[in-house]
C-alpha atoms as a PDB file:
ATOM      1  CA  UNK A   1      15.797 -17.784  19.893  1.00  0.00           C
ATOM      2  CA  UNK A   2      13.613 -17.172  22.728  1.00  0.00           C
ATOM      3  CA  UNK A   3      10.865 -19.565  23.615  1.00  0.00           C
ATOM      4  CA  UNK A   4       8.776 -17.106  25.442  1.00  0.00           C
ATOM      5  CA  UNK A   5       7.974 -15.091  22.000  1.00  0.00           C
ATOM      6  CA  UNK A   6       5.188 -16.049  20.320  1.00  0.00           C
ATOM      7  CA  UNK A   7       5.901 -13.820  17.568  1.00  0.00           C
ATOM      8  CA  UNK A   8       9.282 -15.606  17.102  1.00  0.00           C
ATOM      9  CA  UNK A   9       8.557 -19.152  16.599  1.00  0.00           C
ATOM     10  CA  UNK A  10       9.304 -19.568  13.328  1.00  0.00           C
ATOM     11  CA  UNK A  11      10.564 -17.864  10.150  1.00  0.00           C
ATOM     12  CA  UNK A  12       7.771 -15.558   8.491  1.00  0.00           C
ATOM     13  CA  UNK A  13       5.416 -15.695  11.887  1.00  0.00           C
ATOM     14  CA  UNK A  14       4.886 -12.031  11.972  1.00  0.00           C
ATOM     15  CA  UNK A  15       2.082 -10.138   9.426  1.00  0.00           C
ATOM     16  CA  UNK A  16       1.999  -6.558   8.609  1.00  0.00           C
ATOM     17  CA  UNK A  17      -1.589  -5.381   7.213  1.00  0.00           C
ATOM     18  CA  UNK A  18      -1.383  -1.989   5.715  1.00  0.00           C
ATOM     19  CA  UNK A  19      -3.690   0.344   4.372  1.00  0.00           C
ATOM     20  CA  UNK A  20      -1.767   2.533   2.167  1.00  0.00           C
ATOM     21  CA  UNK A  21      -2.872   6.736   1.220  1.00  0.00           C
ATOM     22  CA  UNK A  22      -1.998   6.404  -2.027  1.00  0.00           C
ATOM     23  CA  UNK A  23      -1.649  10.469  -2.742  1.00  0.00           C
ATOM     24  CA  UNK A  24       1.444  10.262  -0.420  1.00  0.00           C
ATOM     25  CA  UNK A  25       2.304   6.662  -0.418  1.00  0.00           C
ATOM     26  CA  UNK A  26       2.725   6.084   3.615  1.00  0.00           C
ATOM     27  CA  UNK A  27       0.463   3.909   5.337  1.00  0.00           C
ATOM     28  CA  UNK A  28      -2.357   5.140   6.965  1.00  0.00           C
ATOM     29  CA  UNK A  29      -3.163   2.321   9.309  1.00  0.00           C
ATOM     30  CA  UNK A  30      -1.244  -0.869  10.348  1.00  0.00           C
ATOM     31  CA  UNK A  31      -1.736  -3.881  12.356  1.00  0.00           C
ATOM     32  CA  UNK A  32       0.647  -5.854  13.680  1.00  0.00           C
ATOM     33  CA  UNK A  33      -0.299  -9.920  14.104  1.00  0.00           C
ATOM     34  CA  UNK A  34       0.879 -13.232  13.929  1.00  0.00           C
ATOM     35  CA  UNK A  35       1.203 -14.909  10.405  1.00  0.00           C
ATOM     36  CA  UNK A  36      -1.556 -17.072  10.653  1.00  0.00           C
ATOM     37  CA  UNK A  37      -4.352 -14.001  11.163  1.00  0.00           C
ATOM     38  CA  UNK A  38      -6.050 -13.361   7.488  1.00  0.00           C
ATOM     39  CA  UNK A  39      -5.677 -10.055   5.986  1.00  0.00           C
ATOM     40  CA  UNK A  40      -9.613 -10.012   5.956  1.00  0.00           C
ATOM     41  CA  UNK A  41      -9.711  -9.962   9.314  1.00  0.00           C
ATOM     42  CA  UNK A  42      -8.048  -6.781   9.916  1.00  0.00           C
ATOM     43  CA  UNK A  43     -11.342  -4.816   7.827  1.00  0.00           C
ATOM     44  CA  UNK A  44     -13.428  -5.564  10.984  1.00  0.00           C
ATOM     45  CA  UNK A  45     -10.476  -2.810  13.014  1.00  0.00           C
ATOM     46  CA  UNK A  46     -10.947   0.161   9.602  1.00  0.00           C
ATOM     47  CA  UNK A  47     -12.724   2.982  10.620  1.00  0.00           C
ATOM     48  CA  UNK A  48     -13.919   3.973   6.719  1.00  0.00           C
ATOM     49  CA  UNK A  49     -13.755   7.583   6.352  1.00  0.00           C
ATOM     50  CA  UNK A  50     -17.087   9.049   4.089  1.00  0.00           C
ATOM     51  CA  UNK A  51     -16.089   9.641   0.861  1.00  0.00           C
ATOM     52  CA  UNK A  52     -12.801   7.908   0.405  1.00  0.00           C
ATOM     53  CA  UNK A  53     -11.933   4.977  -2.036  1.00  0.00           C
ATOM     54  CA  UNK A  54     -10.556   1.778  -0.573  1.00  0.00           C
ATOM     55  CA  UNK A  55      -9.243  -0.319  -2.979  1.00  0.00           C
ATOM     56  CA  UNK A  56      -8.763  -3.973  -1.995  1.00  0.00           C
ATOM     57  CA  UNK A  57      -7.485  -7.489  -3.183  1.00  0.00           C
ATOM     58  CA  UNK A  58      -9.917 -10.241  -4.041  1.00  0.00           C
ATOM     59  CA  UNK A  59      -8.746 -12.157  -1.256  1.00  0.00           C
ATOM     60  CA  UNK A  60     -10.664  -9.582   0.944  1.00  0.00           C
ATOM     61  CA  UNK A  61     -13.985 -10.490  -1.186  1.00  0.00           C
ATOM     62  CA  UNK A  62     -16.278 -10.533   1.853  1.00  0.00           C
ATOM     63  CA  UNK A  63     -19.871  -9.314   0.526  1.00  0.00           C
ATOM     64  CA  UNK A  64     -20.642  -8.398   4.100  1.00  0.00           C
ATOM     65  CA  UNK A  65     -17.915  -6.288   4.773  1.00  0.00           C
ATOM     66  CA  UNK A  66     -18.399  -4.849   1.768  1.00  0.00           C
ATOM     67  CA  UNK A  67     -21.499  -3.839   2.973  1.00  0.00           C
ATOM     68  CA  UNK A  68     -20.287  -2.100   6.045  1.00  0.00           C
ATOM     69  CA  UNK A  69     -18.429  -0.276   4.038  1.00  0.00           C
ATOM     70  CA  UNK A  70     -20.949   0.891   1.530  1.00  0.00           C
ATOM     71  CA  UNK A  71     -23.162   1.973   4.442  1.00  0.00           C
ATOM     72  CA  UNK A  72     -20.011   4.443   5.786  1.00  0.00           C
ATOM     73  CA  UNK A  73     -20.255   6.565   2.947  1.00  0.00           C
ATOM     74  CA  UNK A  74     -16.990   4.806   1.326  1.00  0.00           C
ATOM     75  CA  UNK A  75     -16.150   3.515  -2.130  1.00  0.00           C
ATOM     76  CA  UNK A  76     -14.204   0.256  -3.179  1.00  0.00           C
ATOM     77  CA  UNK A  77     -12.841  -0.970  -5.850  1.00  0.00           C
ATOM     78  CA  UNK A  78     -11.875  -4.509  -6.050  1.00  0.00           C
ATOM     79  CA  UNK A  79     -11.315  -8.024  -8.493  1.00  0.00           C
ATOM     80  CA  UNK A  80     -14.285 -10.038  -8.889  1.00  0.00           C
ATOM     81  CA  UNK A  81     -13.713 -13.767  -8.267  1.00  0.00           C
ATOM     82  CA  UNK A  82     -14.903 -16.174 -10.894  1.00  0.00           C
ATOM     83  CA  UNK A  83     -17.564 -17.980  -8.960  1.00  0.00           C
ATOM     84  CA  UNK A  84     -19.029 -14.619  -8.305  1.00  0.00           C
ATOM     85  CA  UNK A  85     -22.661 -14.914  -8.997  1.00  0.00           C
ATOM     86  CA  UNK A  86     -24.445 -11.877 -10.460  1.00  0.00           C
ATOM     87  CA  UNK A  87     -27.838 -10.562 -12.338  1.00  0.00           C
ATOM     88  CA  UNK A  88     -26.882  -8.232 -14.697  1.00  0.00           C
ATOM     89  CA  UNK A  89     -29.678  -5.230 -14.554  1.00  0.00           C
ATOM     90  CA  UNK A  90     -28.094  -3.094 -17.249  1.00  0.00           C
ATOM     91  CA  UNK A  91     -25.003  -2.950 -19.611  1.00  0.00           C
ATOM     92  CA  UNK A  92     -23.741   0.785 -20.192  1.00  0.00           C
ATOM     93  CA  UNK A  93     -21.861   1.662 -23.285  1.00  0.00           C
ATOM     94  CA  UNK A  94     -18.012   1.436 -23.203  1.00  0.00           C
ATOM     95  CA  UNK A  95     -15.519   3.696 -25.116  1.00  0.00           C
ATOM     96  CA  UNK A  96     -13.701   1.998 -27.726  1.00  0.00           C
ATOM     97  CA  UNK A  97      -9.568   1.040 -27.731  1.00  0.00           C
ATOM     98  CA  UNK A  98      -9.171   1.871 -24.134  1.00  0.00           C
ATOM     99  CA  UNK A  99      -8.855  -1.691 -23.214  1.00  0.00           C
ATOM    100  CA  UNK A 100     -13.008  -1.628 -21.188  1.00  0.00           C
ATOM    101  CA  UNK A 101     -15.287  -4.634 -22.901  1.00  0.00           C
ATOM    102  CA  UNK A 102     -17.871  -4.035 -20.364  1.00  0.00           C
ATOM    103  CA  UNK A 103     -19.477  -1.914 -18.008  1.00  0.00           C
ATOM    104  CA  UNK A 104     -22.811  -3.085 -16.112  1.00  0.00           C
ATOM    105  CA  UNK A 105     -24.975  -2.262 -13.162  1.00  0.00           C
ATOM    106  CA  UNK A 106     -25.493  -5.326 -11.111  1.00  0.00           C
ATOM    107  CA  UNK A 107     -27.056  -7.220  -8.026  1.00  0.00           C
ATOM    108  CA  UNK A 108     -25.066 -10.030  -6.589  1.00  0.00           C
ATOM    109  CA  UNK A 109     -27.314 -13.222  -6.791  1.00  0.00           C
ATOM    110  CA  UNK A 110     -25.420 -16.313  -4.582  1.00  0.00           C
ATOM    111  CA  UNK A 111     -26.822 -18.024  -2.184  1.00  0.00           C
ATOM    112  CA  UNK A 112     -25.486 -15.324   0.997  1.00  0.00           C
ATOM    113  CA  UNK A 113     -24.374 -12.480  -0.924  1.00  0.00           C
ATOM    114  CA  UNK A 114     -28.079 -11.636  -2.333  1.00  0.00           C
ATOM    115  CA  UNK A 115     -28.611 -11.010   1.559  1.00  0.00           C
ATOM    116  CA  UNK A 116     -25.311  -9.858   2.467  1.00  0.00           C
ATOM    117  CA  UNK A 117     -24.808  -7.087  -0.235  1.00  0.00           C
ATOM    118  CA  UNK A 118     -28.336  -6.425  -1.231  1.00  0.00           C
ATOM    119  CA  UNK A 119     -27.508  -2.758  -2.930  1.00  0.00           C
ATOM    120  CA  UNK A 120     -26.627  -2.404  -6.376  1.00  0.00           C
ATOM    121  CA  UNK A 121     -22.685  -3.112  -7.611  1.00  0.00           C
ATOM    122  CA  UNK A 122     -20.760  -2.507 -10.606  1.00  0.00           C
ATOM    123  CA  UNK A 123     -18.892  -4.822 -12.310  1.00  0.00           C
ATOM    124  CA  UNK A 124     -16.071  -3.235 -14.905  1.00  0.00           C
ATOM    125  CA  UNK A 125     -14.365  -5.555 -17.754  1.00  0.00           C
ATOM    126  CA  UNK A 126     -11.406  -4.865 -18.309  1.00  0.00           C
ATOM    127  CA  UNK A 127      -8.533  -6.350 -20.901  1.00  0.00           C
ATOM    128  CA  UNK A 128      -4.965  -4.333 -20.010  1.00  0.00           C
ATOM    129  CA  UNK A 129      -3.309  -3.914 -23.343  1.00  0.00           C
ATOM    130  CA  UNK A 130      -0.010  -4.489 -22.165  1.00  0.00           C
ATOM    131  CA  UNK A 131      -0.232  -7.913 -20.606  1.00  0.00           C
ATOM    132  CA  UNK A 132      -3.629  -8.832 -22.193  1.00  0.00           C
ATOM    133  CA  UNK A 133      -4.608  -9.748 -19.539  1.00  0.00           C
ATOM    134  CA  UNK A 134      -8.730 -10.187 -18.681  1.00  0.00           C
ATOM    135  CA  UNK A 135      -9.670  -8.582 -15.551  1.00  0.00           C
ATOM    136  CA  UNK A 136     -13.171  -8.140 -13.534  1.00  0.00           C
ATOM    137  CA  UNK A 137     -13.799  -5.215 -11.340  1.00  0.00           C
ATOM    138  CA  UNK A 138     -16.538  -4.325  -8.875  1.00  0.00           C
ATOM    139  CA  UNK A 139     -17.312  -1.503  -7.323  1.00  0.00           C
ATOM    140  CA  UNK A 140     -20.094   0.228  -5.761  1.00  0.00           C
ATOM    141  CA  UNK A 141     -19.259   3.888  -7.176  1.00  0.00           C
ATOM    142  CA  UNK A 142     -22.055   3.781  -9.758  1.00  0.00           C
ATOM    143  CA  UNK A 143     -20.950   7.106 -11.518  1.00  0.00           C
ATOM    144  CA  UNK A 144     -17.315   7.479 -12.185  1.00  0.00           C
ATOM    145  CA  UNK A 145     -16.185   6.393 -16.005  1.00  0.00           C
ATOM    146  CA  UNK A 146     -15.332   3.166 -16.321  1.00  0.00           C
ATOM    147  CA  UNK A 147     -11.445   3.504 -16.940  1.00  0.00           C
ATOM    148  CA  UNK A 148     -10.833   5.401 -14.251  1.00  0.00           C
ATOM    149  CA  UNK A 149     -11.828   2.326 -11.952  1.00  0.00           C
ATOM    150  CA  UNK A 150      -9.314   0.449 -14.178  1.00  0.00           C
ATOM    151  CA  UNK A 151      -7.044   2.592 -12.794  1.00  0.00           C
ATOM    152  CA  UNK A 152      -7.400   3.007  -9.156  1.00  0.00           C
ATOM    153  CA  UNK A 153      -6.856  -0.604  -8.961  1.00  0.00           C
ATOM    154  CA  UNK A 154      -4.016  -0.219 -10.863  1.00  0.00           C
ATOM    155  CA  UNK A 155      -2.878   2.197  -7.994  1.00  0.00           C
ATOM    156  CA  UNK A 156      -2.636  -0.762  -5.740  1.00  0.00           C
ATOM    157  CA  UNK A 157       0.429  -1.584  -7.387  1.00  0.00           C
ATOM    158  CA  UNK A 158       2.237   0.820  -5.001  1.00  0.00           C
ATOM    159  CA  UNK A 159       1.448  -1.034  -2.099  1.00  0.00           C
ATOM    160  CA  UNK A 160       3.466  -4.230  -3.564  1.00  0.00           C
ATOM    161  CA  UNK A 161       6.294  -1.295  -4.209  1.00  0.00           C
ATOM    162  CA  UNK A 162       6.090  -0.368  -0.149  1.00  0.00           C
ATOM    163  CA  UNK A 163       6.637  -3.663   0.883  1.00  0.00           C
ATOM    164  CA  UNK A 164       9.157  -3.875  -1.321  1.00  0.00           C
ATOM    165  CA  UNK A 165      11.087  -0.753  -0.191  1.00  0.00           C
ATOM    166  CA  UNK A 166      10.435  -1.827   3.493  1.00  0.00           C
ATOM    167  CA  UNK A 167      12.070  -5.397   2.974  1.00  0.00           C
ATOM    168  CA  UNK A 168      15.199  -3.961   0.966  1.00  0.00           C
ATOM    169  CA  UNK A 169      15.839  -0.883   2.976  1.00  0.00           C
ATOM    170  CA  UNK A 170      14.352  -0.944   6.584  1.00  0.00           C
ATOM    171  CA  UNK A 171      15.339  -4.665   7.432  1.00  0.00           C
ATOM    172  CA  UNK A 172      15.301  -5.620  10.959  1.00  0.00           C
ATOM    173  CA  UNK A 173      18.150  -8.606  10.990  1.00  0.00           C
ATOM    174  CA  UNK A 174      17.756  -9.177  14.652  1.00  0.00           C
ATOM    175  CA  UNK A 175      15.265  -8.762  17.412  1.00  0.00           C
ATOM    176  CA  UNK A 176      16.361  -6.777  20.427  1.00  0.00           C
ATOM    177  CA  UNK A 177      13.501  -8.421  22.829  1.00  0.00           C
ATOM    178  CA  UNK A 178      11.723 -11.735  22.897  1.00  0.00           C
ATOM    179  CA  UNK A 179       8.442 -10.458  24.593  1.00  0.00           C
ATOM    180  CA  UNK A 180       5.457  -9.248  21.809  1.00  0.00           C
ATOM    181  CA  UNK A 181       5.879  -5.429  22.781  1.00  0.00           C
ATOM    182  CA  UNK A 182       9.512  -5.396  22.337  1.00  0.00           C
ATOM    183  CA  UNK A 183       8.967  -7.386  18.502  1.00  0.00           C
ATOM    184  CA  UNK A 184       6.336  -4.874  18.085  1.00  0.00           C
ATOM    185  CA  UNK A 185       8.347  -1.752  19.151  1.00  0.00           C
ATOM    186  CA  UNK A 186      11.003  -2.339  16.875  1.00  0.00           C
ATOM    187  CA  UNK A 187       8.667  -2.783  13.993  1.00  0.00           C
ATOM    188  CA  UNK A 188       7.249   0.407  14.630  1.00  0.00           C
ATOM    189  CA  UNK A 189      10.013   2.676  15.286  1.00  0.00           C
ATOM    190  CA  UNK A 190      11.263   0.858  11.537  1.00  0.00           C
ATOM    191  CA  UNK A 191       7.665   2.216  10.014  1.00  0.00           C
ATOM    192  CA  UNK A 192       8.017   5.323  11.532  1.00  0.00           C
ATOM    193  CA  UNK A 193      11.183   6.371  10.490  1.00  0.00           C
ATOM    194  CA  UNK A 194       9.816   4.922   6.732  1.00  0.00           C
ATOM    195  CA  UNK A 195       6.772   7.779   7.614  1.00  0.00           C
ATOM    196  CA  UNK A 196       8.901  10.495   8.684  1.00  0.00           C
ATOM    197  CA  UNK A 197      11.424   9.917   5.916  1.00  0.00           C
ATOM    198  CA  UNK A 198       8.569  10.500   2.901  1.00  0.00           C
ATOM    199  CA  UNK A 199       6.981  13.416   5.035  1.00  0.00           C
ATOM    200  CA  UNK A 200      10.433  15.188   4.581  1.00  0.00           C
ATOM    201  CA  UNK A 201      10.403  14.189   1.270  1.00  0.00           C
ATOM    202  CA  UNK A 202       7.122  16.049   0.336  1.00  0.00           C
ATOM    203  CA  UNK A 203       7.643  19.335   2.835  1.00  0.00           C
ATOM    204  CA  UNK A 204      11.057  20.158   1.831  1.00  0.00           C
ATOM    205  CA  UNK A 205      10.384  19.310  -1.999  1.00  0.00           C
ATOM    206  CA  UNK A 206      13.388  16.664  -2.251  1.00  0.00           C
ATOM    207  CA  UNK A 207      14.208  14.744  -5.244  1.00  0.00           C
ATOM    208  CA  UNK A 208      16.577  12.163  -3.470  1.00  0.00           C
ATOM    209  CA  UNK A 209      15.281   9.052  -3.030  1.00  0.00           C
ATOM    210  CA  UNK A 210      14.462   7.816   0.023  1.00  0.00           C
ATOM    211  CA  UNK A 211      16.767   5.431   0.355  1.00  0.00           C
ATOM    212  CA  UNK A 212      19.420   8.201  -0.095  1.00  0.00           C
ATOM    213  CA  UNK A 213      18.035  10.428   2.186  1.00  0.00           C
ATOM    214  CA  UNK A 214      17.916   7.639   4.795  1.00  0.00           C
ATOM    215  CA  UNK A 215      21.574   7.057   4.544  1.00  0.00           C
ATOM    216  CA  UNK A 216      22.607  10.541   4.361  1.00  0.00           C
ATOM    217  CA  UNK A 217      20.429  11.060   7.856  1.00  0.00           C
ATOM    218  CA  UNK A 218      21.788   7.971   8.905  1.00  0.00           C
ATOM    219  CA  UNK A 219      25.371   9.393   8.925  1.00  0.00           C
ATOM    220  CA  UNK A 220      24.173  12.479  10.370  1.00  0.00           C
ATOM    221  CA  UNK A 221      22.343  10.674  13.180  1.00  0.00           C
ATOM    222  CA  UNK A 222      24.135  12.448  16.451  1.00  0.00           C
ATOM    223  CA  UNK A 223      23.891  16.183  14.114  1.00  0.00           C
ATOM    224  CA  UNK A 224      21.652  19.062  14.431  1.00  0.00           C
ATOM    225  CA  UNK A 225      21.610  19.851  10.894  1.00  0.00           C
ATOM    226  CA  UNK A 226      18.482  21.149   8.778  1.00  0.00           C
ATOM    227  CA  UNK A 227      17.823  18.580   6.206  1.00  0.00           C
ATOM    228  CA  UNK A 228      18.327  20.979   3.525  1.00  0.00           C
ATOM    229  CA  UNK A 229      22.164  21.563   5.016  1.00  0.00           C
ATOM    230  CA  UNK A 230      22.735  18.365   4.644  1.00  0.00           C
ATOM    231  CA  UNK A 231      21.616  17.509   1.174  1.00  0.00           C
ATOM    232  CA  UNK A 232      23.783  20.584   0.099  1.00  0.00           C
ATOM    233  CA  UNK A 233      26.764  19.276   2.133  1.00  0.00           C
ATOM    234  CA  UNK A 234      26.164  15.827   0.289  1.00  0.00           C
ATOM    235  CA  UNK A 235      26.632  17.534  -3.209  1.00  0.00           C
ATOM    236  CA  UNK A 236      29.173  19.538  -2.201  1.00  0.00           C
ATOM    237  CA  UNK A 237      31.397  16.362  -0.821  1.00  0.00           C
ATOM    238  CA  UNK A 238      30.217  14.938  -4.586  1.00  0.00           C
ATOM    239  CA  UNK A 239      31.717  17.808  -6.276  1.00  0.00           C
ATOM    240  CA  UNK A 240      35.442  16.926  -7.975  1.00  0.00           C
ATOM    241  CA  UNK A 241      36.225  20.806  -7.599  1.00  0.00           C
ATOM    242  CA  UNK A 242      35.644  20.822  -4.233  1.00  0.00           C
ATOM    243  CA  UNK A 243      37.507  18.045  -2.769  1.00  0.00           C
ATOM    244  CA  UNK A 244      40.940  19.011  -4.353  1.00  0.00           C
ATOM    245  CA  UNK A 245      42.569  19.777  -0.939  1.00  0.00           C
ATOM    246  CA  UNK A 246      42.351  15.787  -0.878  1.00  0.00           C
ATOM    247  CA  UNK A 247      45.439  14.385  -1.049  1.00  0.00           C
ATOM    248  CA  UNK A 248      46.826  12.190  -3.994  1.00  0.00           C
ATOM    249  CA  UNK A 249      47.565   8.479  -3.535  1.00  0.00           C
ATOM    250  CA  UNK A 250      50.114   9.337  -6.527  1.00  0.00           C
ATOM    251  CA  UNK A 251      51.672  12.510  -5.148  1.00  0.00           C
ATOM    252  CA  UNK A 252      53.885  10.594  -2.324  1.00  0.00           C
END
């Protein structure tokens, strides 16, 4: 291990913040830190674009960067922590068996996030009927139905799923440098073939996985072979009919 990399120091000392476009399921931003930097941190470096939803964990509860990102013209949805303090102004009616209890228009009321997040919020009950479990929203997207900010957060679930996918199929075993820019150059060219792998995906319609399609490039690596060749060679060389020029172990 090198000494002079202070990204290497010890096991887990290297963070990945993400911000994930769910309609494709690539990240949209990343940041690159040591392990000790917060996840909250890394909302100060967003640039929220007007319009968009940003769904976030409660760990990232920060009533005045919440704020910020009320005033860009953004929406978020995120879990309400039980010390939250609140006034409720008004409790809106909630469709029954769809798992909402309650809906209602609030104004935060602690002692800094009256004056840090002085706009009104909403703050969505919500019991899942599969794990029955009780869960507390907020959001400051006053208009959409209740259940559908049930479900955005459930979208955040994919993010857990990229992670995943990165630690199982894009594992980086070994550094190839000790100095920050060579640890960080590695993880990126490891994100960007991730990127470039679901891009491929969506253009040319495939239904591989991507972890198939990465091996299958993979052993075509030194080729210049459309994509779509390549995924017809694959079922071809998967094809009993095809491969009976092969010869027999039992024919000798």
């Amino acid at each position: 291990m090198c000494p002079r990399a202070p990204f290497r120091h010890h096991r887990g000392a290297i963070k990945l913040h993400t911000l994930l476009d769910l309609r494709g399921s690539i990240p949209s931003f990343i940041r690159i830190t040591h392990g000790r930097i917060s996840d909250l941190s890394t909302l100060d470096h967003l640039v929220y674009e007007p319009g968009a939803f940003y769904v976030l964990d409660r760990a990232d509860l920060d009533f005045n960067r919440l704020r910020r990102l009320h005033q860009s013209g953004a929406s978020f949805v995120t879990r309400s922590l039980r010390n939250t303090c609140f006034a409720c102004m008004e409790s809106r009616p909630v469709p029954a068996v769809t798992g909402l209890l309650k809906d209602q228009l609030i104004r935060f009321s602690g002692v800094s996030s009256r004056y840090d997040y002085p706009a009104p919020a909403r703050r969505i009950f919500y019991r899942d009927p599969e794990t029955e479990r009780s869960l507390a929203f907020l959001t400051n997207h006053l208009d959409l139905p209740a259940l559908t900010i049930a479900e955005l957060y459930r979208c955040r679930w994919r993010v857990e799923l990229f992670f995943k996918w990165i630690k199982q199929h894009l594992r980086i075993k070994a550094f190839y440098g000790c100095s920050e820019n060579a640890v960080k150059t590695q993880i990126w060219i490891a994100i960007a073939v991730c990127v470039l792998v679901a891009i491929a995906r969506k253009r040319l319609g495939i239904n591989t996985s991507r972890y198939s399609l990465l091996q299958m490039l993979n052993l075509n690596l030194y080729e210049k072979t459309p994509i779509p060749d390549i995924l017809q060679r694959s079922k071809n060389n998967t094809n009993p009919a095809l491969s009976c020029n092969q010869l027999n172990l039992f024919d000798f």
